[in-house]
Each structure stands twice: as structure tokens, then as C-alpha cells.
C-alpha atoms as a PDB file:
ATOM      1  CA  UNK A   1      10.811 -28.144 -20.204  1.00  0.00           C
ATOM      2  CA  UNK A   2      10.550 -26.507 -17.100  1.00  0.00           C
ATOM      3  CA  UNK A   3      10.053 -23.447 -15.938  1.00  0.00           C
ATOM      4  CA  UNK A   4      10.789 -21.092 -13.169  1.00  0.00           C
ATOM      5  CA  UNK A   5       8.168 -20.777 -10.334  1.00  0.00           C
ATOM      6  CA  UNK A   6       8.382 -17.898  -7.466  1.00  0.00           C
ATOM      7  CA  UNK A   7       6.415 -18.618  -4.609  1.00  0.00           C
ATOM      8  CA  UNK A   8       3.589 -15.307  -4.399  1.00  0.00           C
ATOM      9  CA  UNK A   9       4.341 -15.215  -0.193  1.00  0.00           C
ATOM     10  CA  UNK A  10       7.882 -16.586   0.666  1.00  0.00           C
ATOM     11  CA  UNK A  11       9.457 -15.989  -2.574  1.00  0.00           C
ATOM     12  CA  UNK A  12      11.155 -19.110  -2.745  1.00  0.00           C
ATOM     13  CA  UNK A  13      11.744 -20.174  -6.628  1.00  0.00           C
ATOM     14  CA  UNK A  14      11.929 -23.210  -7.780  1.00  0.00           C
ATOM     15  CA  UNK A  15      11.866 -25.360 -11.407  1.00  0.00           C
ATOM     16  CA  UNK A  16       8.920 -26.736 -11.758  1.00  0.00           C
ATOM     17  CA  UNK A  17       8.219 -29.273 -15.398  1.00  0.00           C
ATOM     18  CA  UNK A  18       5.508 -28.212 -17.525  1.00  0.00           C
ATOM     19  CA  UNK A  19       3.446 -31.495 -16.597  1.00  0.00           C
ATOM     20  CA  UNK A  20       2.386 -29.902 -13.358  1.00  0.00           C
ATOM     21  CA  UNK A  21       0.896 -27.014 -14.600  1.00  0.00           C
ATOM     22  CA  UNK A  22      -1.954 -25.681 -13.151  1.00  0.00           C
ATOM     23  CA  UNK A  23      -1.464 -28.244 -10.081  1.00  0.00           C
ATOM     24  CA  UNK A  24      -1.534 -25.967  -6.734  1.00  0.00           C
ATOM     25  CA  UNK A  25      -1.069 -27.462  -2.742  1.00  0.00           C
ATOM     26  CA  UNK A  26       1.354 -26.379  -0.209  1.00  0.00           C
ATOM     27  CA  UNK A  27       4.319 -24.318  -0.473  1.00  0.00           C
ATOM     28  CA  UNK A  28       6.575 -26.199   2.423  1.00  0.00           C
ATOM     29  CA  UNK A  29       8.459 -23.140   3.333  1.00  0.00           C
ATOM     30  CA  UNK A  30       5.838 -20.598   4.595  1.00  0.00           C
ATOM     31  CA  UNK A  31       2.937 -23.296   4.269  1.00  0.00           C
ATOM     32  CA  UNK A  32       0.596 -21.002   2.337  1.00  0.00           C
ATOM     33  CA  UNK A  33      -1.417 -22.064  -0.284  1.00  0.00           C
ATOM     34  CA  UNK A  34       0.190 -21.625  -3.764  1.00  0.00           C
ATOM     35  CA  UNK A  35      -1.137 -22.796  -7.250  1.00  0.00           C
ATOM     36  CA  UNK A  36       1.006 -23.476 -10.242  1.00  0.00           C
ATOM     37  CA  UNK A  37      -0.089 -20.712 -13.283  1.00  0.00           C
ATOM     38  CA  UNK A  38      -0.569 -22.673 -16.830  1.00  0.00           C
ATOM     39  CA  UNK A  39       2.925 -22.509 -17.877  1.00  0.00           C
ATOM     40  CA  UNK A  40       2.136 -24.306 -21.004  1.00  0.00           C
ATOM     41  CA  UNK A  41      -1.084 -24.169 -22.315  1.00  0.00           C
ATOM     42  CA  UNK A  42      -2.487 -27.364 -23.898  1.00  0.00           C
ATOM     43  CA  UNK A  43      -0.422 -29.567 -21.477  1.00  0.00           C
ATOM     44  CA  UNK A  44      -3.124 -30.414 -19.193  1.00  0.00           C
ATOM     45  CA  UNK A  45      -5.279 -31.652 -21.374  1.00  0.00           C
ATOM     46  CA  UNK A  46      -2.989 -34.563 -23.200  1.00  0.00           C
ATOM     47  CA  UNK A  47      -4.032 -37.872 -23.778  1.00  0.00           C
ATOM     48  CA  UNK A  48      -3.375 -40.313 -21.253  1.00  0.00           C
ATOM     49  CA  UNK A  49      -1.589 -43.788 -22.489  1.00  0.00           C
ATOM     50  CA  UNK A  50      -4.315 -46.588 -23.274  1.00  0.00           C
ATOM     51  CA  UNK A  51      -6.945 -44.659 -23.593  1.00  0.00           C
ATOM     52  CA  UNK A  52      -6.946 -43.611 -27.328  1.00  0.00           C
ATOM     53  CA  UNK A  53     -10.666 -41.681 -26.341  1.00  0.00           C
ATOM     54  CA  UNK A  54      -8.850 -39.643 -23.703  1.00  0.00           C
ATOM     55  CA  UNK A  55     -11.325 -40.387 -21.196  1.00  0.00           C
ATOM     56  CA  UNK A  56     -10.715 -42.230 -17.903  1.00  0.00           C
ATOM     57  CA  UNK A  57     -12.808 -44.381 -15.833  1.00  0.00           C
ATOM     58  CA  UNK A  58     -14.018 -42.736 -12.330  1.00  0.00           C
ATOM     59  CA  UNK A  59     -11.844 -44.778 -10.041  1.00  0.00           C
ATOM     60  CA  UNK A  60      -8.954 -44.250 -12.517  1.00  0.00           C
ATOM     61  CA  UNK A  61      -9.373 -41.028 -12.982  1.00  0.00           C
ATOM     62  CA  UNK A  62      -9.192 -40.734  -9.182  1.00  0.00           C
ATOM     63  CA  UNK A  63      -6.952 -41.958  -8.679  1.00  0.00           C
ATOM     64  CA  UNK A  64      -5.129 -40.945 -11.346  1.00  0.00           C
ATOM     65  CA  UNK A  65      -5.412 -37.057  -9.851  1.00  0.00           C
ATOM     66  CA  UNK A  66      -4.413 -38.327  -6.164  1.00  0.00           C
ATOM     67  CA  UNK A  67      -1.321 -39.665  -7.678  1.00  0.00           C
ATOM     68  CA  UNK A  68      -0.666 -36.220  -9.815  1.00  0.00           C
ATOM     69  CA  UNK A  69      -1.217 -34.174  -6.390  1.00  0.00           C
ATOM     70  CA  UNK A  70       1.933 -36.302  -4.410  1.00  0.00           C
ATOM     71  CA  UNK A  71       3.575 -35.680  -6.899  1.00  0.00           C
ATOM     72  CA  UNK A  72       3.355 -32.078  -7.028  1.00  0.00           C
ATOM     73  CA  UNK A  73       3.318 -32.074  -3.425  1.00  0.00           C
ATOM     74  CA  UNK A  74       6.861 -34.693  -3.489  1.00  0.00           C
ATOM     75  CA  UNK A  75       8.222 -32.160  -6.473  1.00  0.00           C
ATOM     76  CA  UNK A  76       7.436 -28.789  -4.013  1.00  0.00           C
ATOM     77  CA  UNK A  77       9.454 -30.433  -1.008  1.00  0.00           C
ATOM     78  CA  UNK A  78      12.349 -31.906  -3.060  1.00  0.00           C
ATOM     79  CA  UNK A  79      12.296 -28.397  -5.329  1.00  0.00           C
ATOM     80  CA  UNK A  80      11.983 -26.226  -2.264  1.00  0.00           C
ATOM     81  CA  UNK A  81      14.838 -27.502   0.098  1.00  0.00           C
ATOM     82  CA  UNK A  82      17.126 -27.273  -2.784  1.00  0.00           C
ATOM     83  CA  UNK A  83      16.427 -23.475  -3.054  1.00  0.00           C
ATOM     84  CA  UNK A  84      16.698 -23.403   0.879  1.00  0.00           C
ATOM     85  CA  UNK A  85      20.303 -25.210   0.025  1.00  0.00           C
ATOM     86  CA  UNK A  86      21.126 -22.581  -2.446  1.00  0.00           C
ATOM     87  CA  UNK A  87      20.445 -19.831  -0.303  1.00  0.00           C
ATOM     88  CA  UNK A  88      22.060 -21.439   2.389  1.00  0.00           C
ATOM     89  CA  UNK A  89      19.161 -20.920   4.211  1.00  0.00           C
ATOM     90  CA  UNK A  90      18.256 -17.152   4.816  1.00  0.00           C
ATOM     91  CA  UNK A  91      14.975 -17.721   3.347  1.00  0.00           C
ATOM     92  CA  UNK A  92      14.372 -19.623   6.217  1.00  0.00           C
ATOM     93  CA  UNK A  93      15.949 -17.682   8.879  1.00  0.00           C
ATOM     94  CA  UNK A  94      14.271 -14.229   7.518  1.00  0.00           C
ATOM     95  CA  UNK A  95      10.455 -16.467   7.806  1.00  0.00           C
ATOM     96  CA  UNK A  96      11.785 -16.956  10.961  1.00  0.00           C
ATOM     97  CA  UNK A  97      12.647 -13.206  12.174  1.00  0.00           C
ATOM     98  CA  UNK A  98       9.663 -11.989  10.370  1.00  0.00           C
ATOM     99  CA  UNK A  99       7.331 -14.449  12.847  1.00  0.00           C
ATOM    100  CA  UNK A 100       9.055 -13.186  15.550  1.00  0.00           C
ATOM    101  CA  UNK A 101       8.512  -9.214  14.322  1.00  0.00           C
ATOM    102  CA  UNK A 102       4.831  -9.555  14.147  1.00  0.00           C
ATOM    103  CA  UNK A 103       4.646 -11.502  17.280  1.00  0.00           C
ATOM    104  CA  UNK A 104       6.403  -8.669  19.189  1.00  0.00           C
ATOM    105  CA  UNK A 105       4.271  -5.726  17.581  1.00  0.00           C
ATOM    106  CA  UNK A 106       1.487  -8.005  18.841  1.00  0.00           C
ATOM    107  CA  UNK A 107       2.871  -7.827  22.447  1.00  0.00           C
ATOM    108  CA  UNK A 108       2.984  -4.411  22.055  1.00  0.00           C
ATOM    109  CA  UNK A 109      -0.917  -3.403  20.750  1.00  0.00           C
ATOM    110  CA  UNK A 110      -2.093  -5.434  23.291  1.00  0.00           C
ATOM    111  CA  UNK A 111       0.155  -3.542  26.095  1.00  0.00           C
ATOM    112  CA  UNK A 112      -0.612  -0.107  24.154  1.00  0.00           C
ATOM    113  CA  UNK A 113      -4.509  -0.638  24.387  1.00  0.00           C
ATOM    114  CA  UNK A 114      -4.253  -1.352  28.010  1.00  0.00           C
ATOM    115  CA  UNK A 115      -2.109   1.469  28.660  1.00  0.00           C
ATOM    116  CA  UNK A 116      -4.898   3.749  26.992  1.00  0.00           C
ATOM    117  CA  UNK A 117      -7.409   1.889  28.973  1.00  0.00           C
ATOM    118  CA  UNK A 118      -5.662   2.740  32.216  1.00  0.00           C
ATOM    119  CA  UNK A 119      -5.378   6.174  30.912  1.00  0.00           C
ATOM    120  CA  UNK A 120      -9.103   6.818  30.275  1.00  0.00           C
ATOM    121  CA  UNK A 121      -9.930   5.348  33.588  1.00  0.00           C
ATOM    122  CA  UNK A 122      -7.450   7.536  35.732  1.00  0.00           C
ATOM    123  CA  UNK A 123      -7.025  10.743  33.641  1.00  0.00           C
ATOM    124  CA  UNK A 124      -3.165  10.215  32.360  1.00  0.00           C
ATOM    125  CA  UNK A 125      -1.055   7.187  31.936  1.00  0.00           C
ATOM    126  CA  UNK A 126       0.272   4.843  35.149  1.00  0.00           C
ATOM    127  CA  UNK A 127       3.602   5.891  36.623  1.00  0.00           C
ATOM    128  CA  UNK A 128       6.775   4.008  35.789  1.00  0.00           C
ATOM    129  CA  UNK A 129       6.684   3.049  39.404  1.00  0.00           C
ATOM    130  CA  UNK A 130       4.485   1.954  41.750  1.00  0.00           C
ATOM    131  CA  UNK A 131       6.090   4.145  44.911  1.00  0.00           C
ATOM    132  CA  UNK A 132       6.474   3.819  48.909  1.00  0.00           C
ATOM    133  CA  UNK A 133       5.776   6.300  51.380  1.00  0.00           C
ATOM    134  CA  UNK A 134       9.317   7.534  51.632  1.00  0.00           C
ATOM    135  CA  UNK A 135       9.984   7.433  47.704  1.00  0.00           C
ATOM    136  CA  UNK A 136      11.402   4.244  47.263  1.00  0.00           C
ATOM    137  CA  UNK A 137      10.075   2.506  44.008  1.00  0.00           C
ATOM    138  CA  UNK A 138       8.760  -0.930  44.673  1.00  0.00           C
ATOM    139  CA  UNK A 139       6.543  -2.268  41.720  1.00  0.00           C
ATOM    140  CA  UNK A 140       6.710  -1.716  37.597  1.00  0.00           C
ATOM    141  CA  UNK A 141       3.901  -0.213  36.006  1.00  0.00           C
ATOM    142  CA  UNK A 142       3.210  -3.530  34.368  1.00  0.00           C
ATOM    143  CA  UNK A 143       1.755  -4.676  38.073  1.00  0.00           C
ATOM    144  CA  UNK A 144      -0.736  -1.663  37.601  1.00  0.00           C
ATOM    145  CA  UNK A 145      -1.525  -2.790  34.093  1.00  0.00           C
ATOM    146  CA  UNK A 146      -2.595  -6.117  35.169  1.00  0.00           C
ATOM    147  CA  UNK A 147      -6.373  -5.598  35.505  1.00  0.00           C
ATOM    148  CA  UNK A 148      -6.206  -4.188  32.173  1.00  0.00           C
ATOM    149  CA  UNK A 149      -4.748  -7.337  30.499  1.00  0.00           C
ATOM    150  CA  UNK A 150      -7.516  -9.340  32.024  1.00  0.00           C
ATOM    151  CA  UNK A 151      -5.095 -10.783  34.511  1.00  0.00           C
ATOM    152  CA  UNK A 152      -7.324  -9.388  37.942  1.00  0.00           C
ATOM    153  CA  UNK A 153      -6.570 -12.475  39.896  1.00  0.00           C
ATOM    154  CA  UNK A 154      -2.624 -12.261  39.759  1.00  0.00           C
ATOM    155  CA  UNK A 155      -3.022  -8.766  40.365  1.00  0.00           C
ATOM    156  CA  UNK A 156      -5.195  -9.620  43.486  1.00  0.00           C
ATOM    157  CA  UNK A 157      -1.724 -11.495  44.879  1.00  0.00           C
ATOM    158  CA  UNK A 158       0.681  -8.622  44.762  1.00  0.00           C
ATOM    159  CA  UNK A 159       1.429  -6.656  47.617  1.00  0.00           C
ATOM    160  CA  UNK A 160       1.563  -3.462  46.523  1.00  0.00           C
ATOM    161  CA  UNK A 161       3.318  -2.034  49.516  1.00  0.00           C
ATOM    162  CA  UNK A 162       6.120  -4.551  49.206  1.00  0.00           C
ATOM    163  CA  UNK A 163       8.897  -4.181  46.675  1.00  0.00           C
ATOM    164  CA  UNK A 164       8.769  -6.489  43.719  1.00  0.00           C
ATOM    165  CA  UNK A 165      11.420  -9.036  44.843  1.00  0.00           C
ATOM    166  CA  UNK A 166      10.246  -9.373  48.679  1.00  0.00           C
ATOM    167  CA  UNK A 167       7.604 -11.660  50.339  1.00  0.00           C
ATOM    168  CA  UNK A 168       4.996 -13.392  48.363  1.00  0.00           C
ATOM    169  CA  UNK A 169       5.863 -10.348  45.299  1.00  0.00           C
ATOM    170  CA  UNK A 170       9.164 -12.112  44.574  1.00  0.00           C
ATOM    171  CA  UNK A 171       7.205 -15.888  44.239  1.00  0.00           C
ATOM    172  CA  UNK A 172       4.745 -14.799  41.794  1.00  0.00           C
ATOM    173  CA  UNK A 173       7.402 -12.705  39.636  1.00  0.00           C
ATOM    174  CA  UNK A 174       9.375 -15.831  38.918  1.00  0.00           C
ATOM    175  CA  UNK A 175       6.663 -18.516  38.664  1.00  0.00           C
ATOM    176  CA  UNK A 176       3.806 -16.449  36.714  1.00  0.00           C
ATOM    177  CA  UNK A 177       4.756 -14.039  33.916  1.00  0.00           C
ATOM    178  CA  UNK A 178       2.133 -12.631  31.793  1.00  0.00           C
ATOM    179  CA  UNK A 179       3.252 -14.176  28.190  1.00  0.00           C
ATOM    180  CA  UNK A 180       2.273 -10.629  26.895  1.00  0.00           C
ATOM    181  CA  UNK A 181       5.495  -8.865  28.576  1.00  0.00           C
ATOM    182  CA  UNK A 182       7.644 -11.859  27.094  1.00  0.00           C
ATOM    183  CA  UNK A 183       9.835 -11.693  23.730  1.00  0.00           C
ATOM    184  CA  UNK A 184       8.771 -14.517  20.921  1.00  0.00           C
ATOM    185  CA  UNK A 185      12.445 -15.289  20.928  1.00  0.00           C
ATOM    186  CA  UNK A 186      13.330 -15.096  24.809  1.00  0.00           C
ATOM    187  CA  UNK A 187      13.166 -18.463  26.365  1.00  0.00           C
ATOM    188  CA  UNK A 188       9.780 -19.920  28.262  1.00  0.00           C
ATOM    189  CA  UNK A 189      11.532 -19.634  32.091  1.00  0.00           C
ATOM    190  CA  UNK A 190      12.741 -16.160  31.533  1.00  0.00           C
ATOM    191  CA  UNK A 191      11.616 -13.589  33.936  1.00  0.00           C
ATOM    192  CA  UNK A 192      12.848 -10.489  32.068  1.00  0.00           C
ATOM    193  CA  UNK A 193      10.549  -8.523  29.922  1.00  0.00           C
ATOM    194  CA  UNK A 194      11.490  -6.833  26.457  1.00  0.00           C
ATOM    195  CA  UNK A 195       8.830  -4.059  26.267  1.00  0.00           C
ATOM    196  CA  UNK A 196       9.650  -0.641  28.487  1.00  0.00           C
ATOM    197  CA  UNK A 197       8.325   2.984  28.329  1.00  0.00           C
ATOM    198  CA  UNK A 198      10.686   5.796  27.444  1.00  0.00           C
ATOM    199  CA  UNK A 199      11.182   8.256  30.445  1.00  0.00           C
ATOM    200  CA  UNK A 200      12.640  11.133  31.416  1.00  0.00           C
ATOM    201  CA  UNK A 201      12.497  15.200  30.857  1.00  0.00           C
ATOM    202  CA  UNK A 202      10.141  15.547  27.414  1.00  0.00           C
ATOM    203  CA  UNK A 203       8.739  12.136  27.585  1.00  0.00           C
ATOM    204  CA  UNK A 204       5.054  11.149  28.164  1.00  0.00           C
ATOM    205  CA  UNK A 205       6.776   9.976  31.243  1.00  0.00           C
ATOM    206  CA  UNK A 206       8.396  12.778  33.084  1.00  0.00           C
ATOM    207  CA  UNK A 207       9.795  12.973  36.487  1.00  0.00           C
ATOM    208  CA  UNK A 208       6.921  15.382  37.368  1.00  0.00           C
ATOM    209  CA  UNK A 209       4.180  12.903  36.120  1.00  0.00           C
ATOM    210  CA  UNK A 210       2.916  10.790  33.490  1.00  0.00           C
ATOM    211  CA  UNK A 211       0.753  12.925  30.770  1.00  0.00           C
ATOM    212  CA  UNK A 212      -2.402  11.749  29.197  1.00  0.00           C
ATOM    213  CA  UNK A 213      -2.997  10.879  25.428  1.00  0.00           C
ATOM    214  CA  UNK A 214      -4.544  13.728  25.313  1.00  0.00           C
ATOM    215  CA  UNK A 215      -1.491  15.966  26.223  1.00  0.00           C
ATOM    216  CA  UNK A 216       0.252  14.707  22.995  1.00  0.00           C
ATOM    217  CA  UNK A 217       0.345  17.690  20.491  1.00  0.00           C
ATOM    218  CA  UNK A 218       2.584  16.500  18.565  1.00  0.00           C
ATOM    219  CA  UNK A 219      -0.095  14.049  17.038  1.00  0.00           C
ATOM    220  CA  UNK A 220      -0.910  10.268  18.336  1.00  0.00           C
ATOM    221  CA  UNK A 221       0.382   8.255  15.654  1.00  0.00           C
ATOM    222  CA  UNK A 222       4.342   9.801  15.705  1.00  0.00           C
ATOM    223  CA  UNK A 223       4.679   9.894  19.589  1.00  0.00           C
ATOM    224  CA  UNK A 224       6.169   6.327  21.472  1.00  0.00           C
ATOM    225  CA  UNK A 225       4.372   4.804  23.988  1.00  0.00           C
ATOM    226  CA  UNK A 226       6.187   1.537  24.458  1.00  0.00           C
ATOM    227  CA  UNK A 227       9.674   0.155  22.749  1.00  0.00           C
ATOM    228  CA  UNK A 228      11.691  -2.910  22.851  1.00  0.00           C
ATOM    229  CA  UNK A 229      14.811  -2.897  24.702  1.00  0.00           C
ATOM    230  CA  UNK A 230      17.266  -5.364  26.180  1.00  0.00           C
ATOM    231  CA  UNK A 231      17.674  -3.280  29.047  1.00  0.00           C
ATOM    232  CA  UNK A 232      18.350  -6.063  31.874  1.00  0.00           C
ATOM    233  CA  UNK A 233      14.742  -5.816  33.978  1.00  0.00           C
ATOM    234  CA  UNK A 234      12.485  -8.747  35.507  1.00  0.00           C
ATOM    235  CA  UNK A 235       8.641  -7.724  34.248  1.00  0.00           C
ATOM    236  CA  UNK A 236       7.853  -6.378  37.752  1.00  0.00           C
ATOM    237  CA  UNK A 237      11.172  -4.576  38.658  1.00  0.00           C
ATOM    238  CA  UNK A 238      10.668  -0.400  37.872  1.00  0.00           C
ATOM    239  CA  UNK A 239      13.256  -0.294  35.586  1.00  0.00           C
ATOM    240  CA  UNK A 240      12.891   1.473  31.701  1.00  0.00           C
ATOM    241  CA  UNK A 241      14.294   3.189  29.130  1.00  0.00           C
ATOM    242  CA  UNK A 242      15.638   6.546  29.964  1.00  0.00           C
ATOM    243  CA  UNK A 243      15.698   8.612  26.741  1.00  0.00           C
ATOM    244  CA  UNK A 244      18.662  10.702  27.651  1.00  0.00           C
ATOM    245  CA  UNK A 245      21.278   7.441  28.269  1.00  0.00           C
ATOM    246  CA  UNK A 246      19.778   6.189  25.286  1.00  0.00           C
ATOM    247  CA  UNK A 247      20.958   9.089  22.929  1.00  0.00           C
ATOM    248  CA  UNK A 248      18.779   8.174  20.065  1.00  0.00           C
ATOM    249  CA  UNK A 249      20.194   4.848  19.236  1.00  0.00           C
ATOM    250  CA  UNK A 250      18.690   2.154  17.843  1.00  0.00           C
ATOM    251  CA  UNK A 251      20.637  -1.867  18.789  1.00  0.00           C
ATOM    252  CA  UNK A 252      23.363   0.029  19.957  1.00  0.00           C
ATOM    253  CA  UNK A 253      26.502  -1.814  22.577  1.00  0.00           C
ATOM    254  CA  UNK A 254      25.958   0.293  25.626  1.00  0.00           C
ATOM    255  CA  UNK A 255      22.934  -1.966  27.151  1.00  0.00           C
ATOM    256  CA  UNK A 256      20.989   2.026  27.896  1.00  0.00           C
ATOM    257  CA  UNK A 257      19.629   1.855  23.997  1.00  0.00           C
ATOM    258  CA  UNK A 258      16.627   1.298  22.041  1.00  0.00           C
ATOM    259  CA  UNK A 259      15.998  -2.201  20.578  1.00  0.00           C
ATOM    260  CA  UNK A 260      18.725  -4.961  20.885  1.00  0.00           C
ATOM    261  CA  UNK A 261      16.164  -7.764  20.580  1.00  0.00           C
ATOM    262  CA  UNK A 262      15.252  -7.710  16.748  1.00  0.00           C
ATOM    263  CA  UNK A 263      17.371  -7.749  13.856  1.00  0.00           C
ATOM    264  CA  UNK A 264      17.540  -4.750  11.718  1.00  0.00           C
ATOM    265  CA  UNK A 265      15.920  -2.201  13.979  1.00  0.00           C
ATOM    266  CA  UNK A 266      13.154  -2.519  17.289  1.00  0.00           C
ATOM    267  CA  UNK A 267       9.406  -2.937  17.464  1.00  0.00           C
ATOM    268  CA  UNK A 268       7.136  -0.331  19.039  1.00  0.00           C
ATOM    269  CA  UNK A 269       3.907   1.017  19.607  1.00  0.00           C
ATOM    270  CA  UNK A 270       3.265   4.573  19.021  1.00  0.00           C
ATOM    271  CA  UNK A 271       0.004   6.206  21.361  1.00  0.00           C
ATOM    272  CA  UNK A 272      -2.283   5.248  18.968  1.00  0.00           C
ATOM    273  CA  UNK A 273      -1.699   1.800  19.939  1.00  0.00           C
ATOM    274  CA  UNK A 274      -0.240   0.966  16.215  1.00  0.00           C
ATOM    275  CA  UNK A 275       2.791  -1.553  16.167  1.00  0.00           C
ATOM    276  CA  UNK A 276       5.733  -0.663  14.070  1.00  0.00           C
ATOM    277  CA  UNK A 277       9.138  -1.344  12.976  1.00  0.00           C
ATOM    278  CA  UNK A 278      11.867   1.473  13.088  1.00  0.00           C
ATOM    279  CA  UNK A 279      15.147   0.320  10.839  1.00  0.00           C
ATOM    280  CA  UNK A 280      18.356   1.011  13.356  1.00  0.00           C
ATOM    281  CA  UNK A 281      19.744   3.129  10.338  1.00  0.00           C
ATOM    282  CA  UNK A 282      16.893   5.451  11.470  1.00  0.00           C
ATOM    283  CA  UNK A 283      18.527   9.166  12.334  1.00  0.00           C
ATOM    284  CA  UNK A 284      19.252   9.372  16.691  1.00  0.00           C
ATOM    285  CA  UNK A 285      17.411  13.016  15.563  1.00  0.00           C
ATOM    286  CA  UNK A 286      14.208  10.979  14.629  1.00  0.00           C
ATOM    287  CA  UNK A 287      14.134   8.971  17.496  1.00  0.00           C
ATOM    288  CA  UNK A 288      14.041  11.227  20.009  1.00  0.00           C
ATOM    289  CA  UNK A 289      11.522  13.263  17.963  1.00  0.00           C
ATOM    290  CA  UNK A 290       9.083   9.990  18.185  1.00  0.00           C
ATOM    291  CA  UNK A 291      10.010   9.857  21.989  1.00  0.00           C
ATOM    292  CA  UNK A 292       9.219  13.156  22.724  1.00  0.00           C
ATOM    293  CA  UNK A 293       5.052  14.070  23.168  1.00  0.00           C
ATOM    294  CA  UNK A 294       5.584  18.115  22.977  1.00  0.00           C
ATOM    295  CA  UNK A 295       8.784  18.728  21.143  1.00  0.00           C
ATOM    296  CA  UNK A 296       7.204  20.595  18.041  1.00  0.00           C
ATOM    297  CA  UNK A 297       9.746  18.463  15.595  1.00  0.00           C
ATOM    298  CA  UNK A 298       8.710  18.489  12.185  1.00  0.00           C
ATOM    299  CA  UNK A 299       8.300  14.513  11.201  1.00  0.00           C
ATOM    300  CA  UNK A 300       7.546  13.198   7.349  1.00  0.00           C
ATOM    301  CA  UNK A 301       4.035  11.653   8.100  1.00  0.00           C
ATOM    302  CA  UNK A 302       5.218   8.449   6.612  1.00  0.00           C
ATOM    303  CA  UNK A 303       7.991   8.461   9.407  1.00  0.00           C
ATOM    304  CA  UNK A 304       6.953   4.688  10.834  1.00  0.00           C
ATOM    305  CA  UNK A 305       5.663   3.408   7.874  1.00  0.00           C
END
């Protein structure tokens, strides 16, 4: 008879006969380590066929078990891509997204802890750009953060009195990328980053001046230090995210909003340098509460949770 196994990590479910109970090996969707509960007790202890004592001979009973565990192993596969098939697949395709969720957040801790670094070094946060004497922005921030992501000899190379696209600047933008300011799901020769600050009037980036962590009063862990946005920028071009184009939204059409580069919402990394998930259902009210370092807004502590 058999019985109905979920897998404890993916979820999948499949039928599995009683004769494998208490088996375990490889669930083939998420690759984690699963084990088969004792759906019926008693069954694993049956008598085998010619062997009226119900004992079996070392090299039998060897091989007898290596046999047992293909099986299991042959029944998993076979059992599992006919639950993909059932699905049609979105089991799959939501392993998928969720790789590519935690791989971003990842991105962003690391970025978030060198942004504090930075901070703690030079009293308050780096400037979205890297200016010239007359006011003309030439490098991104993430040229400044370099050092800081234990990339010191590609900082070494930049010219930071040359814009980012001219002389030797524009060689190493295109042929050496940092994997850190790179998407999971952008392709390996792309240029353009996915991770931005939010600036503008009531951000921790200002016109007048990047703050300091320690300027937030609104508390560390509900204040935004870095989002994902598909806003159109190679990694050392000073472009971000201006809050006030954005107006709160979350994968919106415009190309000026938050997100666009994960289903379901955007990844970001708060001042504390924790990674989280906001839903794109999330209030525009909310967001730019999060954005905004002195605002006073009154925010449910488990806002990003």
C-alpha cells in the first residue's frame, strides 16, 4: 500500500510503497538529505525468501541493502519528476527564485558591512559620487568601496580624477566587475550592477552629505542602506535610486522604482547590515518610511521580517 511522503525541505510529495520504509538518501529536487518515517511498522523486519531463519549471509546481506538503497534512490527520481510533472514545474522554478533571493541578500551583507566599514573609518558613509573639481560626478561610490571588499589592487588602477567611462577607467569597468555588485540571475558579461543606495532630501544620502550610522534615530534595523533596482547603471557609473522618482513603489513599470529584479518584491539591506525581502504589495507609505533615517514614522517592529 503506499503512502504519501512530503519532502521536510522542498515539499515535494510523492507515493512512496510501504517496502521502503525507513529507507532515507537524496531528495533529487532540493538534494537534501531526507529519510523515509516507518510508515508501516513491522515491514522492515519480514522474512526474506529462502531463508526460513530470516538471517542473511554477510555478502548477501550486503548486498542485499545496496540493492534496497537504488531502489529507493530509482523510486525518489521516478516519484519526484512525476510531482515536478504535476505541478508543471513551479516547484522547481520557486527552488530556483529562492537560490537566487538568498544569493542577492548575500550581495547585499557583504556590500552593507563594507559600507559600515567605510563609515567607521571616515566618520559618515561614502558619497554617491566620487566628484571633480568643477562638480561634475565621475566615479560610483562602489569605486570607493573597493578597499573595503578586499579588492585594493583594482582599486589601485582607477583614476580617480577621470570619469568612469574615460581612459584606462572605462577598460577595467567592462573587463573586471566585482561579482559582489552582480545579480545571481544577470548574465556573467554584464557590466550593470543591481544593488544602489536610495538618495535624495531625507535619505542617509542627502544632497548636503552622506550621514553616519550613527545619525539614524529612527533605529538601525528599519532604515535602508542598499536596495535592488533595475535602474539602467554600469557598477562604476554614479547613478542610484532617487527616492522621490521612485514614489514608494516596489517592481513598478517606470524604470525610477524599487526592485524589478526579483519576483514578488526586492532584496535589501537595512543599516544594520541585515538582508531582507520586502513583498511589492508592501504600502509606498512603508517604503519611504524604511528609506528615510530621521522621519519619526511609526513602523511595526516586525516590519522586514
Amino acid at each position: 500500500m503506499p503512502y504519501l511522503f512530503t519532502c521536510p525541505h522542498c515539499h515535494t510529495r510523492t507515493e512512496v510503497e510501504d517496502e521502503f520504509t525507513g529507507q532515507s538518501g537524496e531528495c533529487v529536487v532540493c538534494g537534501c538529505e531526507i529519510e523515509l518515517p516507518n510508515f508501516a511498522p513491522g515491514a522492515s523486519s519480514r522474512t526474506p525468501a529462502g531463508n526460513a531463519a530470516g538471517r542473511i549471509p554477510g555478502k548477501k546481506k550486503r548486498s542485499v541493502a545496496w540493492v534496497a538503497a537504488a531502489v529507493v534512490i530509482l523510486m525518489l527520481i521516478g516519484a519526484s519528476i512525476i510531482a515536478i510533472a504535476r505541478i508543471g514545474g513551479s516547484t522547481a522554478a520557486k527552488l530556483r527564485q529562492g537560490r537566487a533571493r538568498i544569493a542577492s541578500i548575500n550581495n547585499l551583507e557583504k556590500i552593507a558591512q563594507a559600507l559600515n566599514a567605510y563609515a567607521e573609518d571616515h566618520g559618515a558613509y561614502p558619497a554617491p559620487a566620487l566628484l571633480s573639481k568643477s562638480g561634475r560626478p565621475l566615479l560610483s561610490w562602489r569605486v570607493l568601496l573597493l578597499p573595503y571588499l578586499g579588492e585594493e589592487e583594482l582599486y589601485d588602477r582607477f583614476d580617480l580624477n577621470a570619469a568612469w567611462d574615460a581612459g584606462q577607467n572605462q577598460s577595467i569597468t567592462y573587463d573586471e566587475m566585482p561579482s559582489v555588485y552582480r545579480h545571481p540571475d544577470s548574465q556573467g558579461w554584464s557590466t550593470e550592477t543591481a544593488y544602489h543606495l536610495v538618495i535624495g532630501a531625507g535619505t542617509l544620502f542627502p544632497r548636503t552629505g552622506p550621514l553616519s550610522p550613527k545619525q539614524v534615530i529612527d533605529g538601525s534595523t528599519k532604515t535602508i542602506l542598499v536596495v535592488e533596482a533595475r535602474a539602467s547603471s554600469i557598477w562604476t557609473e554614479p547613478m542610484d535610486v532617487d527616492l522621490a522618482s521612485t514614489g514608494g513603489t516596489i517592481n513598478g513599470s517606470n524604470g525610477k522604482d524599487f526592485g524589478g529584479l526579483t519576483e514578488g518584491g526586492m532584496c535589501l539591506v537595512t543599516v544594520d547590515g541585515r538582508g531582507h525581502f520586502l513583498p511589492d504589495t508592501t504600502a509606498a507609505m512603508t517604503v519611504n518610511a524604511l528609506a528615510t533615517p530621521q522621519g519619526g514614522e511609526p513602523l511595526p517592529d516586525d516590519v522586514l521580517d
